[in-house]
PDB file of N, CA and C in Angstrom:
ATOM      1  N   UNK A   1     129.705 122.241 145.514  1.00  0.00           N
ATOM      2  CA  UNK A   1     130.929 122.511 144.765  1.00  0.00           C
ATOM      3  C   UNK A   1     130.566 122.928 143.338  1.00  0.00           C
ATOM      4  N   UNK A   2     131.176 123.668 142.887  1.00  0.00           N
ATOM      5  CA  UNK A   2     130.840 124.489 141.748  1.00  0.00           C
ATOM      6  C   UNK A   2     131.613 123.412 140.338  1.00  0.00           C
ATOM      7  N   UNK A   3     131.169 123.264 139.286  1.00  0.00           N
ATOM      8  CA  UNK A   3     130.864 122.352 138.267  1.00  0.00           C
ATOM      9  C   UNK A   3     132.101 122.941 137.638  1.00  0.00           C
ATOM     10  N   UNK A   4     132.948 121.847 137.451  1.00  0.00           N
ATOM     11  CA  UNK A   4     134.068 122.776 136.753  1.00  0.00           C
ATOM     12  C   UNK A   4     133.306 122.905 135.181  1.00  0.00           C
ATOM     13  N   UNK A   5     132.938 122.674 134.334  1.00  0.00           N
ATOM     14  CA  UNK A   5     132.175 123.603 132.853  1.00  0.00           C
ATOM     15  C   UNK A   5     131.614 125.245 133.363  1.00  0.00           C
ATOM     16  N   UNK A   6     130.939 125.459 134.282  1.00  0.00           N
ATOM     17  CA  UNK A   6     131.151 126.697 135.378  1.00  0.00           C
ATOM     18  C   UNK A   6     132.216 127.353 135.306  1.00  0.00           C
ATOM     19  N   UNK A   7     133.180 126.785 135.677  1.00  0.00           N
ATOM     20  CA  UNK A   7     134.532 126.921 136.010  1.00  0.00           C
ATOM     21  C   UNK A   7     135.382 127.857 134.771  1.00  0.00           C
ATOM     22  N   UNK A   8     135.102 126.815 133.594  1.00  0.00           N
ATOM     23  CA  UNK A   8     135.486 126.900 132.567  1.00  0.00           C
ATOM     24  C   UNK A   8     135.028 128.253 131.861  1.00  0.00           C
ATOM     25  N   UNK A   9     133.954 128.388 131.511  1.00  0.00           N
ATOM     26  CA  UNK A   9     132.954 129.324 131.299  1.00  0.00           C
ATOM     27  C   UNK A   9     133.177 130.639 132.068  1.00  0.00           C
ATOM     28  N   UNK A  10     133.196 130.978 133.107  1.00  0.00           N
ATOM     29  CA  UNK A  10     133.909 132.449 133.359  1.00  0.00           C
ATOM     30  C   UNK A  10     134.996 132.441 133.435  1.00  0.00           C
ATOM     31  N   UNK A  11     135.738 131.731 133.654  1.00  0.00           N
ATOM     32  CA  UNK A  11     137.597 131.880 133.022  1.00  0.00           C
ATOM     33  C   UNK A  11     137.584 132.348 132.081  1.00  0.00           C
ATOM     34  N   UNK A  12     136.894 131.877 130.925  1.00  0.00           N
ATOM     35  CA  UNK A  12     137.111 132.195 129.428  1.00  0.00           C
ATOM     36  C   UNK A  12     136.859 133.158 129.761  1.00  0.00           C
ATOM     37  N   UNK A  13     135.961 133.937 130.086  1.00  0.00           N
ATOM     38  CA  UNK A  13     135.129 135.410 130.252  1.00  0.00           C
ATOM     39  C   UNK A  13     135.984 135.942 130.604  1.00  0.00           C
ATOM     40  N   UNK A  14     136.767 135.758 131.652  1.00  0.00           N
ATOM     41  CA  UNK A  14     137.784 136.932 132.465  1.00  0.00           C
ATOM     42  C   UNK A  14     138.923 136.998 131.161  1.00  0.00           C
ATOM     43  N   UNK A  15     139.211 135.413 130.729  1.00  0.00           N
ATOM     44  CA  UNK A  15     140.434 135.897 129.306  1.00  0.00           C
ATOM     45  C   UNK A  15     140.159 136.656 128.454  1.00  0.00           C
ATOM     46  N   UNK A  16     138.823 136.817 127.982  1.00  0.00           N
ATOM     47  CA  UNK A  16     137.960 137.573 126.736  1.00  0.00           C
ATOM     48  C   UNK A  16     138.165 138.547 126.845  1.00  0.00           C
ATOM     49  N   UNK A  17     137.384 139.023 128.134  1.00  0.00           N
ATOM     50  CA  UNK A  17     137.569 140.482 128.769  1.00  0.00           C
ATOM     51  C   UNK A  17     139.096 141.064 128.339  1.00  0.00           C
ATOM     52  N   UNK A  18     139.376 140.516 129.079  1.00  0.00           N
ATOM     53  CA  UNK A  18     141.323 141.087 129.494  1.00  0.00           C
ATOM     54  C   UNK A  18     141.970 141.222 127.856  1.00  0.00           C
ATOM     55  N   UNK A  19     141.798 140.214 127.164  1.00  0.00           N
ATOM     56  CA  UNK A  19     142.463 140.128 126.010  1.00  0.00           C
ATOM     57  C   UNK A  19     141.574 140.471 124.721  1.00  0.00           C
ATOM     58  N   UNK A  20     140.675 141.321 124.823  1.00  0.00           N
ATOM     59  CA  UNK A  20     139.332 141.351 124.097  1.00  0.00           C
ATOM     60  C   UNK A  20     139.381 140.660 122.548  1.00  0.00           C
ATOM     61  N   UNK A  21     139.379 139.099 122.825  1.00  0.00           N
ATOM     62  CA  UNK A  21     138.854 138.282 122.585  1.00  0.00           C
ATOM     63  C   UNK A  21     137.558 137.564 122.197  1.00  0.00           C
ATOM     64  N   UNK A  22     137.181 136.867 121.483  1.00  0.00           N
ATOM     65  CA  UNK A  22     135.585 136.203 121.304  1.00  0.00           C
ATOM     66  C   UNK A  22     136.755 134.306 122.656  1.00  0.00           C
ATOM     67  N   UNK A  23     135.296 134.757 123.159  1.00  0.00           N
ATOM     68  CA  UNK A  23     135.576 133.284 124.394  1.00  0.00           C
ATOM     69  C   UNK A  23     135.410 132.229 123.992  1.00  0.00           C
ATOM     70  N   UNK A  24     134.565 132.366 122.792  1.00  0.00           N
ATOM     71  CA  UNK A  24     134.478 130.458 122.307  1.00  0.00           C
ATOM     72  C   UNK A  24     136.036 130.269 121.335  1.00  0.00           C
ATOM     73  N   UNK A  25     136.723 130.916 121.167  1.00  0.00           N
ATOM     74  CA  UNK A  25     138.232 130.912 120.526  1.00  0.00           C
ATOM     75  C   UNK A  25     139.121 130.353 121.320  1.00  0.00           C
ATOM     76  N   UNK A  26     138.729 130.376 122.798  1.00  0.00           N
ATOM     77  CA  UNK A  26     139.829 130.073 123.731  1.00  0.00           C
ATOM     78  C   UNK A  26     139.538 128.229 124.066  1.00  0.00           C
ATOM     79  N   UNK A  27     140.327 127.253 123.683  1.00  0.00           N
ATOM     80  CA  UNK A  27     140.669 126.195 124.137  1.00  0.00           C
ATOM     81  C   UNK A  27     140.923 125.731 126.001  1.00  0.00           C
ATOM     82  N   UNK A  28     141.082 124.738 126.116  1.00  0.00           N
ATOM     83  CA  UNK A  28     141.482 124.125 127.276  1.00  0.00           C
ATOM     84  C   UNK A  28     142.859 124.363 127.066  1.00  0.00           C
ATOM     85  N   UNK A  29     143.856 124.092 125.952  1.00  0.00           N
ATOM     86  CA  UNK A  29     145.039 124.136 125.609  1.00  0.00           C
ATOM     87  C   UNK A  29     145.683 125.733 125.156  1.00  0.00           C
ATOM     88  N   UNK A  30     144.997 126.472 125.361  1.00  0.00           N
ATOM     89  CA  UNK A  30     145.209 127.712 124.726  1.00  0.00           C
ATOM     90  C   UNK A  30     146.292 128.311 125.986  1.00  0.00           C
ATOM     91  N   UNK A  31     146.902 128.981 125.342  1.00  0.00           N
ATOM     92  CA  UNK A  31     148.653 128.973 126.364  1.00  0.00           C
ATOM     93  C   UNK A  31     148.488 130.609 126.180  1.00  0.00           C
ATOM     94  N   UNK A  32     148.304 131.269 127.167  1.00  0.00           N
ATOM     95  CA  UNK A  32     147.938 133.019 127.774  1.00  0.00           C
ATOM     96  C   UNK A  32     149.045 133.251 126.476  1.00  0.00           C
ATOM     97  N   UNK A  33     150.530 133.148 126.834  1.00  0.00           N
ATOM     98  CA  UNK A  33     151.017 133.590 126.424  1.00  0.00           C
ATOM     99  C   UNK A  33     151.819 133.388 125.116  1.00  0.00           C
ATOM    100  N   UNK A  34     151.601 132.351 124.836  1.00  0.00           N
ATOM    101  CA  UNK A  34     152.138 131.610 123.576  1.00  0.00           C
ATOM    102  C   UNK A  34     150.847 131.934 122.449  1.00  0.00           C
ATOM    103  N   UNK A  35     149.765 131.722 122.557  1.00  0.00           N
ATOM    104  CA  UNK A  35     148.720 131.385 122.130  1.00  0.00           C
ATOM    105  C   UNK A  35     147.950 132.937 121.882  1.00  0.00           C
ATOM    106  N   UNK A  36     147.901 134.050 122.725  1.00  0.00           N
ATOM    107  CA  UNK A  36     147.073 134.673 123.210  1.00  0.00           C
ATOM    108  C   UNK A  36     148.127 136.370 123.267  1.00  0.00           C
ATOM    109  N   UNK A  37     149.248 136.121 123.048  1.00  0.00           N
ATOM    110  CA  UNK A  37     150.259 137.046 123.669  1.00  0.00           C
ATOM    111  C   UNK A  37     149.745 138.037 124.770  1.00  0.00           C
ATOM    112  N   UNK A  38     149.597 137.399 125.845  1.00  0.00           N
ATOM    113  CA  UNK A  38     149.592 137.773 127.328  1.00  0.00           C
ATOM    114  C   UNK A  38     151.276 137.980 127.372  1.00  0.00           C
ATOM    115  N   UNK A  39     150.831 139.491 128.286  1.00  0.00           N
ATOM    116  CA  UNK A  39     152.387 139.980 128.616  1.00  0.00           C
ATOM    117  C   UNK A  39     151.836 140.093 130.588  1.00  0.00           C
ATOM    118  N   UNK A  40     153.074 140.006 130.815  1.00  0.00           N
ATOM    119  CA  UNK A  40     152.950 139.822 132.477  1.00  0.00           C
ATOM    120  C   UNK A  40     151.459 140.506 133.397  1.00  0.00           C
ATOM    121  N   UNK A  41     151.712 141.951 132.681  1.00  0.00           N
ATOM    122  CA  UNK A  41     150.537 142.621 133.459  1.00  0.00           C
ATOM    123  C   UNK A  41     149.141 142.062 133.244  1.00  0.00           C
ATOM    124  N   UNK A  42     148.977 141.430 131.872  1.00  0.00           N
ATOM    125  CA  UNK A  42     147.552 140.801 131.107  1.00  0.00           C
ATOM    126  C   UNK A  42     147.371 139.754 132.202  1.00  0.00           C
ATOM    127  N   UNK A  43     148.569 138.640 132.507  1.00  0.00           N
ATOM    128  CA  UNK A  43     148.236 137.659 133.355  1.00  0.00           C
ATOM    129  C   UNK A  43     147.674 137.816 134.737  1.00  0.00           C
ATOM    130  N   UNK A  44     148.796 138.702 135.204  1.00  0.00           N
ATOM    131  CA  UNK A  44     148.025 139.339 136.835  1.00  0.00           C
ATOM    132  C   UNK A  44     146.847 139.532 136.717  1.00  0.00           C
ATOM    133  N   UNK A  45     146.829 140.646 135.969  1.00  0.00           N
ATOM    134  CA  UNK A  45     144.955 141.167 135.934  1.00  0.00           C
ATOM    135  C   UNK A  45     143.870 139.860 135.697  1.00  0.00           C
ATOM    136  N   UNK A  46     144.515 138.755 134.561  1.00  0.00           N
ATOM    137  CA  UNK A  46     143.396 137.939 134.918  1.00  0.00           C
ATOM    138  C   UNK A  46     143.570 137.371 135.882  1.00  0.00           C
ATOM    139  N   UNK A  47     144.462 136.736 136.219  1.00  0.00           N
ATOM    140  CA  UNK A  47     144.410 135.949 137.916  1.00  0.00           C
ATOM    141  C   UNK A  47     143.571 136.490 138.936  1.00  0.00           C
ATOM    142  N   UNK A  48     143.893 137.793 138.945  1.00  0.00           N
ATOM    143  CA  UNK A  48     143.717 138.538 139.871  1.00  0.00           C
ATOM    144  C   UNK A  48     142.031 138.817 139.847  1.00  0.00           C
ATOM    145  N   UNK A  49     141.340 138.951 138.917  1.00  0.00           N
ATOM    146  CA  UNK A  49     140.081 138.961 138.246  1.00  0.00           C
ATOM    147  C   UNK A  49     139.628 137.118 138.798  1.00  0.00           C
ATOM    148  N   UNK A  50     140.082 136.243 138.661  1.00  0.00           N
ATOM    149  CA  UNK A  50     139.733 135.151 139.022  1.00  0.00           C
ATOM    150  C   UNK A  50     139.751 134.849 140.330  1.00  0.00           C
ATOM    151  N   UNK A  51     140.941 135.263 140.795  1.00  0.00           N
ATOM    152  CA  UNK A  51     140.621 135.071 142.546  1.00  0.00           C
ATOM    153  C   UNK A  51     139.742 136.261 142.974  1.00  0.00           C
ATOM    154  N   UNK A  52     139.439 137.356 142.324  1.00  0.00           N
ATOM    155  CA  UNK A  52     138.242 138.056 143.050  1.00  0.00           C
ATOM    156  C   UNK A  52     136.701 137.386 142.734  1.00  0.00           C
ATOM    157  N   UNK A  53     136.858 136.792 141.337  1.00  0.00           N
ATOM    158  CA  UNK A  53     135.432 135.927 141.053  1.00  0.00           C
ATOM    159  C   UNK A  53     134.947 134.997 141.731  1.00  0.00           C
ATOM    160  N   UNK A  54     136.330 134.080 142.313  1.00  0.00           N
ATOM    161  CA  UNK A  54     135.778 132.894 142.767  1.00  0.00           C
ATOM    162  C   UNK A  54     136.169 133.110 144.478  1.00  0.00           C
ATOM    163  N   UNK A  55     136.622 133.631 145.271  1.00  0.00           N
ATOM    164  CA  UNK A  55     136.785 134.513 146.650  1.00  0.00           C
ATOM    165  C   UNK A  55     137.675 133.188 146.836  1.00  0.00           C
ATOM    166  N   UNK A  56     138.906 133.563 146.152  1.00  0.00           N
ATOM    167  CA  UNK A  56     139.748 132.070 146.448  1.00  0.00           C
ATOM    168  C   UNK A  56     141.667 133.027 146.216  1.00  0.00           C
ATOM    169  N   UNK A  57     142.177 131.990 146.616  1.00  0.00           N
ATOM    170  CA  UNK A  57     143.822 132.574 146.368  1.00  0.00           C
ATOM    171  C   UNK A  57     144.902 131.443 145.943  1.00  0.00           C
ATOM    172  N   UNK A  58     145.083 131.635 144.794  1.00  0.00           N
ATOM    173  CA  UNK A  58     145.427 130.312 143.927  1.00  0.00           C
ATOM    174  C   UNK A  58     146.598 129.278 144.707  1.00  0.00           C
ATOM    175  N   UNK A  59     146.630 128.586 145.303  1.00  0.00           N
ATOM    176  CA  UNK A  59     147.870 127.706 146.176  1.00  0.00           C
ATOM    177  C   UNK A  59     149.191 128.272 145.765  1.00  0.00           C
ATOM    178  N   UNK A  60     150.026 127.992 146.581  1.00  0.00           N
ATOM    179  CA  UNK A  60     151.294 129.035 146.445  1.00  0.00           C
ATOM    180  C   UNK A  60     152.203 128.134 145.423  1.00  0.00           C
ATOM    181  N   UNK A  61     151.719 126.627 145.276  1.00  0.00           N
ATOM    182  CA  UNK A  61     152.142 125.760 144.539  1.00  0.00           C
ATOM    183  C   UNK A  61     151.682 126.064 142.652  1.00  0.00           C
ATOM    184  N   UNK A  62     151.077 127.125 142.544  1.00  0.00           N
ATOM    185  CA  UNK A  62     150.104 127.102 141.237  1.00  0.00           C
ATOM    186  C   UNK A  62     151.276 127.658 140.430  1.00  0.00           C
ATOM    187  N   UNK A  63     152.223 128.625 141.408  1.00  0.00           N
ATOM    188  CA  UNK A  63     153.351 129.694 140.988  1.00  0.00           C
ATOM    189  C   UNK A  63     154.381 128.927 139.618  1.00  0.00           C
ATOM    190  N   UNK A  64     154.222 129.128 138.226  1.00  0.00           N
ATOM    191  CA  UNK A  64     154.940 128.686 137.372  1.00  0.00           C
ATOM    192  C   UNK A  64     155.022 129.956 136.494  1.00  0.00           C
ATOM    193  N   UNK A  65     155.965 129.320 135.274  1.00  0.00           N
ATOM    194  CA  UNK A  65     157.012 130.502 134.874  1.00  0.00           C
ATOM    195  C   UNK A  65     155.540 130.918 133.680  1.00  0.00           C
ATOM    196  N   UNK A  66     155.636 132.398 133.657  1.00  0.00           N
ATOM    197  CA  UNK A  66     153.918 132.539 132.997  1.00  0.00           C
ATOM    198  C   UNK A  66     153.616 131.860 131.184  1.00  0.00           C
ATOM    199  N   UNK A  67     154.725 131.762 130.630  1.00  0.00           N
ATOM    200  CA  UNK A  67     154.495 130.536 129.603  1.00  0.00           C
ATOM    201  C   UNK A  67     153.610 129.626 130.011  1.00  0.00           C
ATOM    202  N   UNK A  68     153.451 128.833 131.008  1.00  0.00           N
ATOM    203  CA  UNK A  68     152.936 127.862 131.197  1.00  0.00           C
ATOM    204  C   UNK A  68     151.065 128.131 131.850  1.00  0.00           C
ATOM    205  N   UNK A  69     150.932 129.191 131.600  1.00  0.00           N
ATOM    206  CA  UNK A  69     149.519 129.402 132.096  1.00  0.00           C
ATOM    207  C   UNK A  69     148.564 129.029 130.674  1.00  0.00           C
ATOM    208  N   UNK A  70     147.897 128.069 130.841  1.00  0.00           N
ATOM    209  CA  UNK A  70     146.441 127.872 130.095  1.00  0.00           C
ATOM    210  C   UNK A  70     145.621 127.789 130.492  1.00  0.00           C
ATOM    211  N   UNK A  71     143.953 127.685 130.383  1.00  0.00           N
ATOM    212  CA  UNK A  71     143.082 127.534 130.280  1.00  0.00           C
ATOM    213  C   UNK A  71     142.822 126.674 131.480  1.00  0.00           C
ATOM    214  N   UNK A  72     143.374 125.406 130.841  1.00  0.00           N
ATOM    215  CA  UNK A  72     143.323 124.080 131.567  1.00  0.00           C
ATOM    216  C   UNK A  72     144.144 124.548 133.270  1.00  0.00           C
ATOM    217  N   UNK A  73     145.448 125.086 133.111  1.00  0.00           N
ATOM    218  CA  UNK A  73     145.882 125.621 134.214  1.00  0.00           C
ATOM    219  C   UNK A  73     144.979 126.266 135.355  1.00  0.00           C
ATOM    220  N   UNK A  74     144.404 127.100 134.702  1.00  0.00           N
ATOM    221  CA  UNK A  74     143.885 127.636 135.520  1.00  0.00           C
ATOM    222  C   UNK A  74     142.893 127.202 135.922  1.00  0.00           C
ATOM    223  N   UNK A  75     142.123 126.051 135.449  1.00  0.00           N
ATOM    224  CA  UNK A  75     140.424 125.416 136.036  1.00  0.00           C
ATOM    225  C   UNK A  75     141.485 125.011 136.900  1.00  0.00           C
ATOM    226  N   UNK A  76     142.174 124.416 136.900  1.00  0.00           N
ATOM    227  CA  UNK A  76     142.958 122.970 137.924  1.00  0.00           C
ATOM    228  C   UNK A  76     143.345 123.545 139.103  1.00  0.00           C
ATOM    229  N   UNK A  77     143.591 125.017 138.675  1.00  0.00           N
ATOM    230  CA  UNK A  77     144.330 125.824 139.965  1.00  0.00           C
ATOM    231  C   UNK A  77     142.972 126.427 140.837  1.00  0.00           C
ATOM    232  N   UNK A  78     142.159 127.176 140.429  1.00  0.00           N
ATOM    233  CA  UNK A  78     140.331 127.210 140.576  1.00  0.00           C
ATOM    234  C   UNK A  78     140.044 125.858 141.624  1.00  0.00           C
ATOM    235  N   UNK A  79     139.918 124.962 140.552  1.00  0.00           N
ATOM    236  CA  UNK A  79     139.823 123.727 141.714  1.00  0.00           C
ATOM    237  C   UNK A  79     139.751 123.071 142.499  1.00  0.00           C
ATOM    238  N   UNK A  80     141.439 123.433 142.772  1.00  0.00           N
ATOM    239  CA  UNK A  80     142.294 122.759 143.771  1.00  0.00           C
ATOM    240  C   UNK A  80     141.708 124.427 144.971  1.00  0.00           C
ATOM    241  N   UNK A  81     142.216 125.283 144.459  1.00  0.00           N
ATOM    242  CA  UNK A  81     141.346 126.199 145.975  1.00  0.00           C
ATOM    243  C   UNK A  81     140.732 126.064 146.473  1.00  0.00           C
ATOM    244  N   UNK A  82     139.079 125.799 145.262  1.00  0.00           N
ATOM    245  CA  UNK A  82     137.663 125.592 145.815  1.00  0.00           C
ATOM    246  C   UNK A  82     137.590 124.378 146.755  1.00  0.00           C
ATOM    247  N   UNK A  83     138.337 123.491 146.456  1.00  0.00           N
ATOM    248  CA  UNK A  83     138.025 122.210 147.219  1.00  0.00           C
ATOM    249  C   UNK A  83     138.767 122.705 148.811  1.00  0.00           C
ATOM    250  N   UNK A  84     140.391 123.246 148.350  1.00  0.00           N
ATOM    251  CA  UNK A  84     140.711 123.227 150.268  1.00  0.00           C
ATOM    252  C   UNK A  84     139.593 124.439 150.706  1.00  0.00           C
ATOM    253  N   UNK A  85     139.455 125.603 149.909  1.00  0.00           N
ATOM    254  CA  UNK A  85     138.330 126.059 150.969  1.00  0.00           C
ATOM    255  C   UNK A  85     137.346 125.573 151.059  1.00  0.00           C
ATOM    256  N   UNK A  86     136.717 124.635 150.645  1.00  0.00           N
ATOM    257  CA  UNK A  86     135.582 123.990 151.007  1.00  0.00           C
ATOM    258  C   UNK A  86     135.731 122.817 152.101  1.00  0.00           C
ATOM    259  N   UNK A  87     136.658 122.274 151.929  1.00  0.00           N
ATOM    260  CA  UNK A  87     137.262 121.239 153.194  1.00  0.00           C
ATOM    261  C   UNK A  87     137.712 122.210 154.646  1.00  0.00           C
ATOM    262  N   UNK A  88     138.014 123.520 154.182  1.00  0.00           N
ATOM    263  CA  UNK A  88     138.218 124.079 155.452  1.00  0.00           C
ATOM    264  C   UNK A  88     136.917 124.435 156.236  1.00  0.00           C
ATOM    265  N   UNK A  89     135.850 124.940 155.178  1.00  0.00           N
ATOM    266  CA  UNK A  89     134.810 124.904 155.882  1.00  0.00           C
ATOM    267  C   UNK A  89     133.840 123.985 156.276  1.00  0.00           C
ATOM    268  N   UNK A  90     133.706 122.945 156.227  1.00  0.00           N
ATOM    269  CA  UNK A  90     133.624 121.468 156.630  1.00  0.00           C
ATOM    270  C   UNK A  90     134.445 120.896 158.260  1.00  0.00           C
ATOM    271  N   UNK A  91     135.203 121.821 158.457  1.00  0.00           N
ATOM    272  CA  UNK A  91     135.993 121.158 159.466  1.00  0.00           C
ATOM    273  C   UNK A  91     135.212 121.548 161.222  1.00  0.00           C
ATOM    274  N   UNK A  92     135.028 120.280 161.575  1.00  0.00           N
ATOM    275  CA  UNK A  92     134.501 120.959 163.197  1.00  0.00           C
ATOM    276  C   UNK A  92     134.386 121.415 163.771  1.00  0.00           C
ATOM    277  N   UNK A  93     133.450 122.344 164.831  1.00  0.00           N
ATOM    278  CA  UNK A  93     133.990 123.200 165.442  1.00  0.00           C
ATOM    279  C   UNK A  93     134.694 122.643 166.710  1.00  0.00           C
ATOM    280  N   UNK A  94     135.550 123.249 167.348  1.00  0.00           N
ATOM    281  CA  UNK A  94     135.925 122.821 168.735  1.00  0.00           C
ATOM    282  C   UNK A  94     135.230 123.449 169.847  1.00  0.00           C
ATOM    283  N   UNK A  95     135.069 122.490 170.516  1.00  0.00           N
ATOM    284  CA  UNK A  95     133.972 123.331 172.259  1.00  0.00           C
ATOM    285  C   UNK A  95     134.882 123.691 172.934  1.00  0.00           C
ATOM    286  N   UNK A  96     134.496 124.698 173.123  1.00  0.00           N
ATOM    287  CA  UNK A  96     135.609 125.320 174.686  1.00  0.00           C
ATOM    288  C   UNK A  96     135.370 124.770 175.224  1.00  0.00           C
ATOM    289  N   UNK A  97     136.558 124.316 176.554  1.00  0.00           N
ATOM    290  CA  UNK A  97     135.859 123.586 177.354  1.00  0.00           C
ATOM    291  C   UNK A  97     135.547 124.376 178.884  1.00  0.00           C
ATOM    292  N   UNK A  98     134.886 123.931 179.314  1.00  0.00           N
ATOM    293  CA  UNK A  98     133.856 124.450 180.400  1.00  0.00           C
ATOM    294  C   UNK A  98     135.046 125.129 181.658  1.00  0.00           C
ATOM    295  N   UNK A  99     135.081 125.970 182.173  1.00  0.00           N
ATOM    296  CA  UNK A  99     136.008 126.086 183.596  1.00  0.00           C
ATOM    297  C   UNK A  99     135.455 126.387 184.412  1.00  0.00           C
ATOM    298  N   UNK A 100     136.009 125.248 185.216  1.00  0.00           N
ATOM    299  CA  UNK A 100     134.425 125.413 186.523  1.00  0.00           C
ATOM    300  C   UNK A 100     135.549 126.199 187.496  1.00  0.00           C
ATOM    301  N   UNK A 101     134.314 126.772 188.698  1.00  0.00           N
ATOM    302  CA  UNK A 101     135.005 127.923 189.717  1.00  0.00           C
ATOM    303  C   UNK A 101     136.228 127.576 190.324  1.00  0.00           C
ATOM    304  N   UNK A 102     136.427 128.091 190.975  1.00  0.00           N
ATOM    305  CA  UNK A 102     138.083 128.327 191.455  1.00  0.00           C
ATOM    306  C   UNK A 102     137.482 127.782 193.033  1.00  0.00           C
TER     307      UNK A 102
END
């Protein structure tokens, strides 16, 4: 499982990028759009930049009004993916079972 400071650390990168930004400026508390003036399209593109980084698709539960996207938001949302896809791939396989002749 990937270290959320990891975590942390190319998030900032994808915000930097997108908002050309210096990354050590960006907080845990730093609010996209309050903080950062992220306008709708800025947010997609980073999301969208994050679920291609981390090969993940943020829970359908992550969906809030885009004021509320920070930093911190987004490790938690990162996270919470990495872990169910990692629990999905953890899960057993099932044996077919055998069919004997007719």
């Amino acid at each position: 499982m990937m270290r959320e400071k990891t975590i942390e650390k190319t998030i900032k990168g994808i915000i930097a990028k997108e908002m050309t930004i210096d990354a050590d400026s960006i907080t845990r508390d730093t609010n996209l759009v309050n903080d950062l003036n992220a306008d709708s399209m800025s947010i997609v593109n980073i999301v969208t930049a994050i679920e291609s980084k981390f090969k993940i698709v943020f829970p359908d539960d992550s969906k809030i009004t885009y004021d509320g996207y920070t930093l911190q938001f987004l490790i938690d949302g990162v996270s919470s993916a990495l872990k169910e896809k990692s629990a999905k791939g953890v899960l057993p396989r099932t044996r077919k079972a055998k069919v004997s002749g007719s």
